[in-house]
N, C-alpha and C. Protein backbone atom coordinates (compact mmCIF):
# COMPACT_ATOMS: atom_id res chain seq x y z
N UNK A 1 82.88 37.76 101.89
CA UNK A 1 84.26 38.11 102.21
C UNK A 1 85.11 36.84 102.23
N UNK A 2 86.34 37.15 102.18
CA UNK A 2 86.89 35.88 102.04
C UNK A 2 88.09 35.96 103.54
N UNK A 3 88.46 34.62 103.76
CA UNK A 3 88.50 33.76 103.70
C UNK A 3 86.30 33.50 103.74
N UNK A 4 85.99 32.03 103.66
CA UNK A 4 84.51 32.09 104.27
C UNK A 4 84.12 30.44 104.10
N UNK A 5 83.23 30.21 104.48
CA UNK A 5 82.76 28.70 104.18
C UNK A 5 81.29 28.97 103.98
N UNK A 6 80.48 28.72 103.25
CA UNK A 6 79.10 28.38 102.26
C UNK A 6 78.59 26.96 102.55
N UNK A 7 77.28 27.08 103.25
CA UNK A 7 76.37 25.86 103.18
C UNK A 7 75.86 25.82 101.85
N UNK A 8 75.53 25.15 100.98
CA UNK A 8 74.59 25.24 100.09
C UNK A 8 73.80 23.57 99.49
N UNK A 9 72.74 24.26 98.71
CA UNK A 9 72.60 22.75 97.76
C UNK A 9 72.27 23.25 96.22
N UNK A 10 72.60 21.87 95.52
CA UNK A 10 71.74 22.37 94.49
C UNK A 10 70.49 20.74 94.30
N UNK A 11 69.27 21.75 94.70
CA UNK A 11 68.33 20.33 94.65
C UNK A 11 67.15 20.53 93.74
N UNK A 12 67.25 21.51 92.22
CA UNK A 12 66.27 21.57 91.70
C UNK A 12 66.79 21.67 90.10
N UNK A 13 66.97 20.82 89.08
CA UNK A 13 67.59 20.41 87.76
C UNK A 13 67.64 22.08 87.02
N UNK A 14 68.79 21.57 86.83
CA UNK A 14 68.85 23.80 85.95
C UNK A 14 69.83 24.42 87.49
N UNK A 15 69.62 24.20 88.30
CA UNK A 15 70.18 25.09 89.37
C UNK A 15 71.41 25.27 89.39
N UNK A 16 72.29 26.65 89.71
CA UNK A 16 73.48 26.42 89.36
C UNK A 16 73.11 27.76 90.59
N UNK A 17 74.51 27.85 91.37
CA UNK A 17 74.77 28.94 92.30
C UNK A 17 76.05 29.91 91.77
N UNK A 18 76.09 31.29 92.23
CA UNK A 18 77.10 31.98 91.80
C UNK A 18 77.43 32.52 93.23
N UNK A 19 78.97 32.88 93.78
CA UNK A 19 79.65 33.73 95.08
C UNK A 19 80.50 34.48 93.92
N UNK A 20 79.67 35.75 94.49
CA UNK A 20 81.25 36.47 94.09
C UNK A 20 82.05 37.23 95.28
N UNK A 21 83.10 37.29 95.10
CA UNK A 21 84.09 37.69 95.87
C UNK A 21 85.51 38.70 95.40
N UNK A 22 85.96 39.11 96.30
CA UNK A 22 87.17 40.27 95.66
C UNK A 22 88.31 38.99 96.15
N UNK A 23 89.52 39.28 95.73
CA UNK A 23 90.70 38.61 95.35
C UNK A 23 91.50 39.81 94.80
N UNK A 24 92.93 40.07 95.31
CA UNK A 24 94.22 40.61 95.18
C UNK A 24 95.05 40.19 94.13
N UNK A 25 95.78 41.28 93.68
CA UNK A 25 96.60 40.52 92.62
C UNK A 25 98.27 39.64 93.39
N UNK A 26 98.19 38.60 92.65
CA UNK A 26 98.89 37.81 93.72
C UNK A 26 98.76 37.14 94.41
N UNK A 27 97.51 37.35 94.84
CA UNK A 27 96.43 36.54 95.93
C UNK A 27 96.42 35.20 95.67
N UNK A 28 96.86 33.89 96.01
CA UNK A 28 96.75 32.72 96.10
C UNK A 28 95.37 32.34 97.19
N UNK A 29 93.96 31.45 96.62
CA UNK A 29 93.26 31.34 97.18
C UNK A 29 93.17 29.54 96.70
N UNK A 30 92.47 29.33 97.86
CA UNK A 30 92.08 27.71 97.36
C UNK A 30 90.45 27.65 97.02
N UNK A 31 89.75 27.05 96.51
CA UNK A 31 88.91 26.89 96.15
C UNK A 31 88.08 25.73 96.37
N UNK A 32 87.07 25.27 97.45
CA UNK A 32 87.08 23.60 97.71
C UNK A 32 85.84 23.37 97.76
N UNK A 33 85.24 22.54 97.33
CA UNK A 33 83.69 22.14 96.90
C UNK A 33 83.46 20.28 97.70
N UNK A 34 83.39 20.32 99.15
CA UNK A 34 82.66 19.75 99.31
C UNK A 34 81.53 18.68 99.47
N UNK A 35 81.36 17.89 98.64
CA UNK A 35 80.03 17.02 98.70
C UNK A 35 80.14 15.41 98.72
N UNK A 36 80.89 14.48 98.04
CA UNK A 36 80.79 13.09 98.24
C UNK A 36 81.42 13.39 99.65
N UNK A 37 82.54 14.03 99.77
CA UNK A 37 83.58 14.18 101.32
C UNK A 37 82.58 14.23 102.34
N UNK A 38 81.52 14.68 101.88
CA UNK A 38 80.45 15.02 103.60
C UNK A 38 79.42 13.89 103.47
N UNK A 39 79.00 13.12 102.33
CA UNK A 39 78.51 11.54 101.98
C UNK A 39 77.13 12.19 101.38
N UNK A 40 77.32 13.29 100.33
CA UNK A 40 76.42 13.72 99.72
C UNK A 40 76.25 13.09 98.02
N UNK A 41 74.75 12.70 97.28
CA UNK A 41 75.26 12.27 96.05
C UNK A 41 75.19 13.64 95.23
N UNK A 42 75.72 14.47 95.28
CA UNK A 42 75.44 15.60 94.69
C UNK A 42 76.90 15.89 93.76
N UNK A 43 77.21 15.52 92.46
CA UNK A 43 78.56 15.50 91.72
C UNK A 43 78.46 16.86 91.05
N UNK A 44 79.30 17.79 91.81
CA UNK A 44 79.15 19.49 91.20
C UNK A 44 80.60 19.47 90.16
N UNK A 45 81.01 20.71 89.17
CA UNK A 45 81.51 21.22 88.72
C UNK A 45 81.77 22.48 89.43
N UNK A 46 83.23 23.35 89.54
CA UNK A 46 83.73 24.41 90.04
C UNK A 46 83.83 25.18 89.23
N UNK A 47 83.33 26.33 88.85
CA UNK A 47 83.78 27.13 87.26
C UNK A 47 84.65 28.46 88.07
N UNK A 48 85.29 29.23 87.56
CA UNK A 48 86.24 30.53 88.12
C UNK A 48 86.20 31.46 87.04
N UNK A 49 84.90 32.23 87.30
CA UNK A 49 85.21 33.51 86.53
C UNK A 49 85.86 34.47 86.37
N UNK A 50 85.99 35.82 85.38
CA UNK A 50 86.45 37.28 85.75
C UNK A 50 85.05 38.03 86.17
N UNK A 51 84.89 39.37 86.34
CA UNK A 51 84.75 40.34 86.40
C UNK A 51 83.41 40.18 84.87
N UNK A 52 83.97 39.52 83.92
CA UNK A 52 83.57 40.22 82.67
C UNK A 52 82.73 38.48 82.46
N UNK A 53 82.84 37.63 83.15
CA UNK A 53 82.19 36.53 82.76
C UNK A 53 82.79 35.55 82.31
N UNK A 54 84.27 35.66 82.05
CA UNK A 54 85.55 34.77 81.36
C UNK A 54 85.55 34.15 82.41
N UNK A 55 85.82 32.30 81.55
CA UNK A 55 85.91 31.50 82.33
C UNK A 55 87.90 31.46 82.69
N UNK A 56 88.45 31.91 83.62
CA UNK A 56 89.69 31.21 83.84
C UNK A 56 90.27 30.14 85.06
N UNK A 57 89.27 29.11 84.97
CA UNK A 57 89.40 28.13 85.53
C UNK A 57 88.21 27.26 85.99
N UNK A 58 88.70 25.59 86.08
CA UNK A 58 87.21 24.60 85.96
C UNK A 58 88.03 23.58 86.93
N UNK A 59 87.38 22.86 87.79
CA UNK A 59 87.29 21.76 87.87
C UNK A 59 86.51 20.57 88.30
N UNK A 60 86.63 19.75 88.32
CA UNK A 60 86.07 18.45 88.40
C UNK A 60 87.03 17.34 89.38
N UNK A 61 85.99 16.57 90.15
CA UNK A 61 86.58 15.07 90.40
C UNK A 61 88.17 15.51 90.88
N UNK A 62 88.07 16.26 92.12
CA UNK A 62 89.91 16.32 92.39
C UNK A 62 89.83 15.21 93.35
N UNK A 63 88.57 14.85 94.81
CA UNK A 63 88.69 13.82 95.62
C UNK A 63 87.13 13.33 95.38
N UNK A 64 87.13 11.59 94.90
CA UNK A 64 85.99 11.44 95.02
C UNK A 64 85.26 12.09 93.77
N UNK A 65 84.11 12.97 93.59
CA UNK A 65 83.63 13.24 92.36
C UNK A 65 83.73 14.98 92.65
N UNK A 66 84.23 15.25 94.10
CA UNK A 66 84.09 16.93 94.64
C UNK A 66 85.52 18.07 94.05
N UNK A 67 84.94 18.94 93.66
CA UNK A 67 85.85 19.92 92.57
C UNK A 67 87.03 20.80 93.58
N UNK A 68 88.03 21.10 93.48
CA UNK A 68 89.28 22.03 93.95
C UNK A 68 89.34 22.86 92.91
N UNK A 69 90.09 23.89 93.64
CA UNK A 69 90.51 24.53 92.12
C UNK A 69 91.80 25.69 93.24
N UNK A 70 93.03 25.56 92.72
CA UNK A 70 93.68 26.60 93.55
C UNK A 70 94.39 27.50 92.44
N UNK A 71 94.05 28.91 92.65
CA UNK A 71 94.12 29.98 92.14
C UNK A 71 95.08 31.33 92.46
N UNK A 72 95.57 31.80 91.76
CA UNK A 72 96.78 32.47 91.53
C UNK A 72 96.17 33.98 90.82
N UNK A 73 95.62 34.86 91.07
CA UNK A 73 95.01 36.24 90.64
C UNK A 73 96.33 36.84 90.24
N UNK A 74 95.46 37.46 89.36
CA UNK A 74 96.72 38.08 88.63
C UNK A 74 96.51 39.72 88.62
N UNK A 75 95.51 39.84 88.61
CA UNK A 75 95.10 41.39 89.10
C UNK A 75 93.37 41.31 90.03
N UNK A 76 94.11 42.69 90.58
CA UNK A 76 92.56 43.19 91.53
C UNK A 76 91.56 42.95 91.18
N UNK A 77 90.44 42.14 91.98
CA UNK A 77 89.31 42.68 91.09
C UNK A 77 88.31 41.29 91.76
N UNK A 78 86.70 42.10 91.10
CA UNK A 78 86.01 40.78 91.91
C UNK A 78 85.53 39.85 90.41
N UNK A 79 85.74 38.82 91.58
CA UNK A 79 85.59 37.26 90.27
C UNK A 79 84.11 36.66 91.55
N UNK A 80 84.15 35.59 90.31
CA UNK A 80 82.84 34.61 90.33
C UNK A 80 83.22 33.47 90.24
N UNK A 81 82.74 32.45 91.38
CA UNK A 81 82.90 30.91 91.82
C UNK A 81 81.85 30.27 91.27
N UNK A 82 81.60 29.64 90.33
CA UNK A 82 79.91 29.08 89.90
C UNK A 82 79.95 27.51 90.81
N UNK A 83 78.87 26.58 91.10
CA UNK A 83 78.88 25.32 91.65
C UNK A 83 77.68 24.90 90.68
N UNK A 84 78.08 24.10 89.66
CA UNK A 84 77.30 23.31 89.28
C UNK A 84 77.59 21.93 88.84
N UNK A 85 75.71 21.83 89.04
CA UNK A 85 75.56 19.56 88.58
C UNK A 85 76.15 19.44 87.30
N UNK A 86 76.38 18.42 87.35
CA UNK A 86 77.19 17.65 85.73
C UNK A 86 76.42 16.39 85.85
N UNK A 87 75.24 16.49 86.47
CA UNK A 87 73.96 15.53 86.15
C UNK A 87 72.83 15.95 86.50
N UNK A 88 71.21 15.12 85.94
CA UNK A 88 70.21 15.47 86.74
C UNK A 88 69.78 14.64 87.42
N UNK A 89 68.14 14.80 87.73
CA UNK A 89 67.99 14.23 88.80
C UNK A 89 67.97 14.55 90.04
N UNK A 90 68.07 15.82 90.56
CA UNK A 90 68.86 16.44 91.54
C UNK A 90 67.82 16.15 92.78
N UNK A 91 68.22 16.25 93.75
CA UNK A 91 67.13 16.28 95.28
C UNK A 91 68.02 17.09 96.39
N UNK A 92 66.95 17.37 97.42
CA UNK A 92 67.13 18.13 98.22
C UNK A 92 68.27 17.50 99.37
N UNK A 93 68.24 16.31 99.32
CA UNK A 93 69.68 15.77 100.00
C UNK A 93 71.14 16.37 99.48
N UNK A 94 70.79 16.94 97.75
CA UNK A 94 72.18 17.32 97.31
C UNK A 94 72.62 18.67 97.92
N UNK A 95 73.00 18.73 99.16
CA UNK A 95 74.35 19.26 99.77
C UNK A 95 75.79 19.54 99.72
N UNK A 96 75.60 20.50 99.76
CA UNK A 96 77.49 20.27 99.57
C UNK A 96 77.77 22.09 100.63
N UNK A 97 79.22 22.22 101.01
CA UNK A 97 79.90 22.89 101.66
C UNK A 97 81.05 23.34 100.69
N UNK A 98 81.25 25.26 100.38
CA UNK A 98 82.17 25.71 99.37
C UNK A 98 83.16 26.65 100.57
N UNK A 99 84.24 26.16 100.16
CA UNK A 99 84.94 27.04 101.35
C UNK A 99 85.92 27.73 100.16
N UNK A 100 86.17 29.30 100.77
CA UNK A 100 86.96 30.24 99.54
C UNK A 100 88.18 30.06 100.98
N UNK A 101 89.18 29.39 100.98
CA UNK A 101 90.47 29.70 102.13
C UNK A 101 91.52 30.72 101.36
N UNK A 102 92.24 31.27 102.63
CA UNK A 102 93.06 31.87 102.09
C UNK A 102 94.56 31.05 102.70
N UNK A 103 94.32 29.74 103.37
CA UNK A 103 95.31 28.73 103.99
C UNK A 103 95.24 27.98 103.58
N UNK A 104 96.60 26.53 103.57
CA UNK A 104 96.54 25.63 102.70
C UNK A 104 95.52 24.68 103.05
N UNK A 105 95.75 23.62 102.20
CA UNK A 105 94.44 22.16 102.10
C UNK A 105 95.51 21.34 102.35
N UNK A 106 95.58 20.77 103.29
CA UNK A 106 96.47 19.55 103.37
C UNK A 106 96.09 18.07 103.03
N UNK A 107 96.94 17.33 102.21
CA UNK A 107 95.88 16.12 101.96
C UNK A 107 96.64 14.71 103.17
N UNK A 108 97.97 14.94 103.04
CA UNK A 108 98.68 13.76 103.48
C UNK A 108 100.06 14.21 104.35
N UNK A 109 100.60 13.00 104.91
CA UNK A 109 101.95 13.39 105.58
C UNK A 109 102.60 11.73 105.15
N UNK A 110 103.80 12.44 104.33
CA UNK A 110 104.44 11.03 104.33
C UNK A 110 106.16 11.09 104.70
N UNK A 111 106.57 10.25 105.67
CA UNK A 111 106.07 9.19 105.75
C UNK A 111 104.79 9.17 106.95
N UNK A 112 103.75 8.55 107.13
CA UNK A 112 102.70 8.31 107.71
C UNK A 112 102.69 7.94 108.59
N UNK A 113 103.77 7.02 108.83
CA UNK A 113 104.08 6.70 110.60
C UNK A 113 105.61 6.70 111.05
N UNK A 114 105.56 7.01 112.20
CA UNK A 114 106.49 7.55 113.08
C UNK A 114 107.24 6.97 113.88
N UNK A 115 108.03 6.69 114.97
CA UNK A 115 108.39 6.10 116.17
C UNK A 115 108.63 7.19 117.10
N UNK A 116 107.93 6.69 118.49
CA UNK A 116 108.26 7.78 119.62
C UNK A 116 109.40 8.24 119.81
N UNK A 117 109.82 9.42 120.24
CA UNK A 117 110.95 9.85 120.85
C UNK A 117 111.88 10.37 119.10
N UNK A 118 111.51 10.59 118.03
CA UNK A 118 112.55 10.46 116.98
C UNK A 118 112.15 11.49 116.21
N UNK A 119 113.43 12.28 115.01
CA UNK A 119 113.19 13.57 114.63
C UNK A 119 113.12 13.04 113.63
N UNK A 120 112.11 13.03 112.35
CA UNK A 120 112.08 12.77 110.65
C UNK A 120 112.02 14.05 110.05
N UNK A 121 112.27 14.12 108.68
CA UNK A 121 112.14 14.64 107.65
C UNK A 121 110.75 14.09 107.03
N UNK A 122 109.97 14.81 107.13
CA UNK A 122 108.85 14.48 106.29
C UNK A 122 108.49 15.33 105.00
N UNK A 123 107.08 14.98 104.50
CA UNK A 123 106.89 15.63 103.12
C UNK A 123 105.12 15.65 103.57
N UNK A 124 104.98 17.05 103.61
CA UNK A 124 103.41 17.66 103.51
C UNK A 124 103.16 17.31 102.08
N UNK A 125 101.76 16.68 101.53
CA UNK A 125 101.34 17.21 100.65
C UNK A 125 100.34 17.89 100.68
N UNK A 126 99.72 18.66 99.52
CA UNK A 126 98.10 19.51 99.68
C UNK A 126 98.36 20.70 98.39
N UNK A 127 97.75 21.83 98.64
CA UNK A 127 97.45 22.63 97.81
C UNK A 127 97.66 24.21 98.54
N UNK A 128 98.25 25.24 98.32
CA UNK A 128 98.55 26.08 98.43
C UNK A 128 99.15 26.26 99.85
N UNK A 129 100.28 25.82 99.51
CA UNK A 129 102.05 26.32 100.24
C UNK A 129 102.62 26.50 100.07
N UNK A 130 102.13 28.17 99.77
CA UNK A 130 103.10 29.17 99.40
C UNK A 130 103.73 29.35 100.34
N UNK A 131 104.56 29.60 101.53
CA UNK A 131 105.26 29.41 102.06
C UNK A 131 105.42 29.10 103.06
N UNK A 132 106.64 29.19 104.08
CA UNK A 132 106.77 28.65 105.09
C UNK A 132 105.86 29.21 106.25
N UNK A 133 105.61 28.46 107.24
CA UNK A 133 104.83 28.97 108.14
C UNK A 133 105.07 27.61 109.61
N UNK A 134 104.41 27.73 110.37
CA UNK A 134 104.92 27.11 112.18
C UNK A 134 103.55 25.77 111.99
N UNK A 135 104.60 24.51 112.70
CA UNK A 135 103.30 23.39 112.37
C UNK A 135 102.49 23.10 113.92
N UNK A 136 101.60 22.64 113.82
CA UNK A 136 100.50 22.90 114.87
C UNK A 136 100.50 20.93 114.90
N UNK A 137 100.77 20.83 116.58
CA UNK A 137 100.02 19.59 116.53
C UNK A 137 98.89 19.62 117.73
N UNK A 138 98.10 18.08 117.48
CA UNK A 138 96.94 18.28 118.44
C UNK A 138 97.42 17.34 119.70
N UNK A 139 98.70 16.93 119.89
CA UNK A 139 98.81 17.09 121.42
C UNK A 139 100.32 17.29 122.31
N UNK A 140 100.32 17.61 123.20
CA UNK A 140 101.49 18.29 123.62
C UNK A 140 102.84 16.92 123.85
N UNK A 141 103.97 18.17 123.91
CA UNK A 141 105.37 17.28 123.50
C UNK A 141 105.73 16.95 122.03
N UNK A 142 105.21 17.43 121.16
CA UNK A 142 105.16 16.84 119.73
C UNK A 142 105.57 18.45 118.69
N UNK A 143 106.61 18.82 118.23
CA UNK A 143 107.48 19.49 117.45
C UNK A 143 107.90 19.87 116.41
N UNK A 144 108.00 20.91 115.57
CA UNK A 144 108.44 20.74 113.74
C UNK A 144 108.57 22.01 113.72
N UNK A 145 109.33 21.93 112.47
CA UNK A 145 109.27 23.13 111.26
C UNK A 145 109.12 23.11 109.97
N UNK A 146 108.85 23.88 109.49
CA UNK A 146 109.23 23.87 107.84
C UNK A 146 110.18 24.46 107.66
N UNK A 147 110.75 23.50 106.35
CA UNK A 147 111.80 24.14 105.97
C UNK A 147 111.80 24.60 104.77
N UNK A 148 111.33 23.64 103.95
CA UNK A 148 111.29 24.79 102.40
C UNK A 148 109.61 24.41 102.08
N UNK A 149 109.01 25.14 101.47
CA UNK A 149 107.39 25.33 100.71
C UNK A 149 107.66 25.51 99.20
N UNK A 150 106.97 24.49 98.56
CA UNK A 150 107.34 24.11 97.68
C UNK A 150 105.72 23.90 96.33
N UNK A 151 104.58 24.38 97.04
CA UNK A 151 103.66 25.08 96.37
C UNK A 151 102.51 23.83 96.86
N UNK A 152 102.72 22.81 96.13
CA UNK A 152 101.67 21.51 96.28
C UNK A 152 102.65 20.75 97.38
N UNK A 153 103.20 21.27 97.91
CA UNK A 153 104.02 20.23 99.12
C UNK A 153 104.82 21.15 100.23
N UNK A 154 105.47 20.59 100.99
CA UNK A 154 106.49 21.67 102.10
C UNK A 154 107.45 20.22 102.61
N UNK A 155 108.35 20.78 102.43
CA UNK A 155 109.17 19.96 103.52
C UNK A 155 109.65 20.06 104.75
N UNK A 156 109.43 19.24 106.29
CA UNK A 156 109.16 19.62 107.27
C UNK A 156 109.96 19.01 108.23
N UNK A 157 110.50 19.34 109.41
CA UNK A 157 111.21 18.19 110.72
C UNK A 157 109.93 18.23 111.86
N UNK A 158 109.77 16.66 112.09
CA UNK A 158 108.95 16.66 112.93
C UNK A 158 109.64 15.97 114.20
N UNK A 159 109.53 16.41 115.42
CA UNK A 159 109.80 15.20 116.33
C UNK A 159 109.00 15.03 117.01
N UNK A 160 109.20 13.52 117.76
CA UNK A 160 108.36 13.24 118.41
C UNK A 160 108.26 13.10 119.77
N UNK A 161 107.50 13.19 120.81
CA UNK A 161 108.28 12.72 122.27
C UNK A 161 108.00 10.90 122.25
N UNK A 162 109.03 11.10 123.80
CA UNK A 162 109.46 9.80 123.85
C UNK A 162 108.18 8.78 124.34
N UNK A 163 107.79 9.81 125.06
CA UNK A 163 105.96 8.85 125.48
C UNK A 163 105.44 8.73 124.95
N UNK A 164 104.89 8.98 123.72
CA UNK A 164 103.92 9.15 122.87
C UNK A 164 103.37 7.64 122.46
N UNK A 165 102.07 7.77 122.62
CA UNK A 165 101.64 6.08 122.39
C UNK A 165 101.39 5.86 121.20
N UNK A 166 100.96 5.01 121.00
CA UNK A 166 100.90 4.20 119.18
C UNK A 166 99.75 4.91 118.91
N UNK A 167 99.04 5.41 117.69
CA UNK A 167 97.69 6.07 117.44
C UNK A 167 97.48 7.34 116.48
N UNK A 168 96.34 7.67 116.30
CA UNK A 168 96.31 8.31 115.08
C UNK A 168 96.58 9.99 115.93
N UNK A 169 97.35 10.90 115.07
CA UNK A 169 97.51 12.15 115.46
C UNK A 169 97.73 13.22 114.46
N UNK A 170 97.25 14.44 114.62
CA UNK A 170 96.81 15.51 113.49
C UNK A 170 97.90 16.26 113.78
N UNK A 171 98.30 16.96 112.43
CA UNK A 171 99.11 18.33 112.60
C UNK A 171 98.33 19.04 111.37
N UNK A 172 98.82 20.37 111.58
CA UNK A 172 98.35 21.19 110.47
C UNK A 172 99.84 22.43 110.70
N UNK A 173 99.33 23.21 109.34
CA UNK A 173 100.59 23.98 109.39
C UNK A 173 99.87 25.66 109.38
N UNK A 174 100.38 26.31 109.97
CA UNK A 174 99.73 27.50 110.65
C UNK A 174 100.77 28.41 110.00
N UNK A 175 99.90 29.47 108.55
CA UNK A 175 100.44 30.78 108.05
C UNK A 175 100.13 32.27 108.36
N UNK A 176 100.50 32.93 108.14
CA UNK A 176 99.97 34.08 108.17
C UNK A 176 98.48 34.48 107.69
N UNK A 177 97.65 33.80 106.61
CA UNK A 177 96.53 33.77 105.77
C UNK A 177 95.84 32.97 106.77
N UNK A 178 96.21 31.86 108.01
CA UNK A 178 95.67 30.93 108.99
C UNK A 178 95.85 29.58 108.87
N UNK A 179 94.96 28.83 109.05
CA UNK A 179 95.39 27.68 109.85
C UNK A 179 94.99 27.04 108.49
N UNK A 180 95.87 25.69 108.74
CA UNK A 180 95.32 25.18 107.19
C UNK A 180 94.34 23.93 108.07
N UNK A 181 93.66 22.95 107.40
CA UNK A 181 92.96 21.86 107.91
C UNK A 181 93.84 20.44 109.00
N UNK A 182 93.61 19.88 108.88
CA UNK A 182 94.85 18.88 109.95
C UNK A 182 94.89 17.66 109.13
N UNK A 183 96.14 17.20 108.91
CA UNK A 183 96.28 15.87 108.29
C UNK A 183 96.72 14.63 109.44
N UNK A 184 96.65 13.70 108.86
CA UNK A 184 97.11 12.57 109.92
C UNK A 184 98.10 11.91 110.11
N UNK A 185 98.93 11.52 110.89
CA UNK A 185 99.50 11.04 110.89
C UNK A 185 99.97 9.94 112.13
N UNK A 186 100.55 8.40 111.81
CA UNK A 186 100.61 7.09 113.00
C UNK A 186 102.26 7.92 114.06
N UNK A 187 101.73 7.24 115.14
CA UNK A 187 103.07 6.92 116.07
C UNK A 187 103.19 5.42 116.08
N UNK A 188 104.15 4.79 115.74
CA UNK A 188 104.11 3.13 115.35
C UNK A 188 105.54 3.15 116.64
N UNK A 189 105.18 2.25 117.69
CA UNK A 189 106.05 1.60 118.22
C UNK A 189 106.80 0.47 117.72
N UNK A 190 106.45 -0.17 116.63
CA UNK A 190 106.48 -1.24 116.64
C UNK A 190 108.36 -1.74 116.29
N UNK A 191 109.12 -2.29 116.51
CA UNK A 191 110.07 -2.90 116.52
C UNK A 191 110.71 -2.98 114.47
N UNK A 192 111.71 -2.08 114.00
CA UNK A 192 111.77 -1.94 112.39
C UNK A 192 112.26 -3.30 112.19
N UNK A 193 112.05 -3.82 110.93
CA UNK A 193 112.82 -5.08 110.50
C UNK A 193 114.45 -4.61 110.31
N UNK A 194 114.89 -6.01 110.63
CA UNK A 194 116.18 -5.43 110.66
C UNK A 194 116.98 -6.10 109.16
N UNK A 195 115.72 -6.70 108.32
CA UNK A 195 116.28 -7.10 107.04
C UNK A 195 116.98 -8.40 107.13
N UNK A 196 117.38 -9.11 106.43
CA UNK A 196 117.71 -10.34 105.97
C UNK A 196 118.32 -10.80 104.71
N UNK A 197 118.50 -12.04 104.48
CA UNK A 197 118.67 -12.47 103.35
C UNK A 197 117.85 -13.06 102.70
């Protein structure tokens, strides 16, 4: 069923895994494979079947050597996720984690750091934001919205409180489909240049 997350490996040369799953027409799903990201040497390929065995969609190497693939159904119906090596050699260390989301992948927040107490305009990036939805942070006093979703990005107001100490802090953006992953982002006290000649 989907949304879902998959332990798997492939640790025996020839091995290739198949999930199949149903998908909506319309249905925006992400597709995420897992393996150097978790410190596995296991370099897979993502294949995206139909129903009938047609390949409509591949990838490779989106972070590191581990495959994405975000997908746009165009009609009802159940498809096929393949995970395979694009080498041999294989061993039982090769691990990897396949998650089918139906929420975005966030990769970044820029700008990346902040100052306490202050409202920015920022820029989400990631993979499937389709639209607007409420941003989640991980600690209290800390504020946003989205304002426009813009597919591989969203544009957002964040503020900050005035206490907030210097250090690393997560938000994620919370849709109707659920929660997407948390990206990072600095609180920088530090004093701006005030420029020169």
């Amino acid at each position: 069923s989907v949304p879902s997350t998959v332990n798997g490996r492939l640790n025996v040369d020839g091995d290739f895994d198949f999930f199949r799953f149903r998908a909506g027409k319309g249905q925006t799903l992400v597709l995420d494979v897992r393996s150097a990201r978790n410190g596995s040497g296991l370099d897979p390929a993502l294949i995206l079947l139909d129903s009938r065995g047609r390949k409509l969609d591949h990838s490779e190497e989106r972070f590191i050597w581990d495959p994405m693939l975000v997908h746009t159904f165009a009609e009802d119906g159940e498809y096929v996720a393949v995970i395979q090596p694009t080498h041999t050699g294989l061993s039982e260390t090769f691990g990897y984690q396949f998650d089918i989301r139906t929420s975005p992948y966030l990769e970044s927040v820029s700008p990346i750091s902040i100052r306490p107490g202050s409202e920015v305009n920022a820029t989400i990036l990631g993979e499937g934001i389709t639209r607007t939805g409420d941003l989640w942070f991980d600690s209290p006093g800390f504020s946003g919205q989205v304002l426009e979703a813009r597919g591989r990005s969203a544009r957002v107001s964040i503020r900050t409180p005035q206490a907030a100490t210097p250090g690393e802090y997560h938000l994620a953006l919370v849709m109707p489909e659920g929660r997407s992953n948390e990206a990072s982002f600095l609180i920088n006290d530090t004093t701006p240049h005030a420029g020169g000649a």
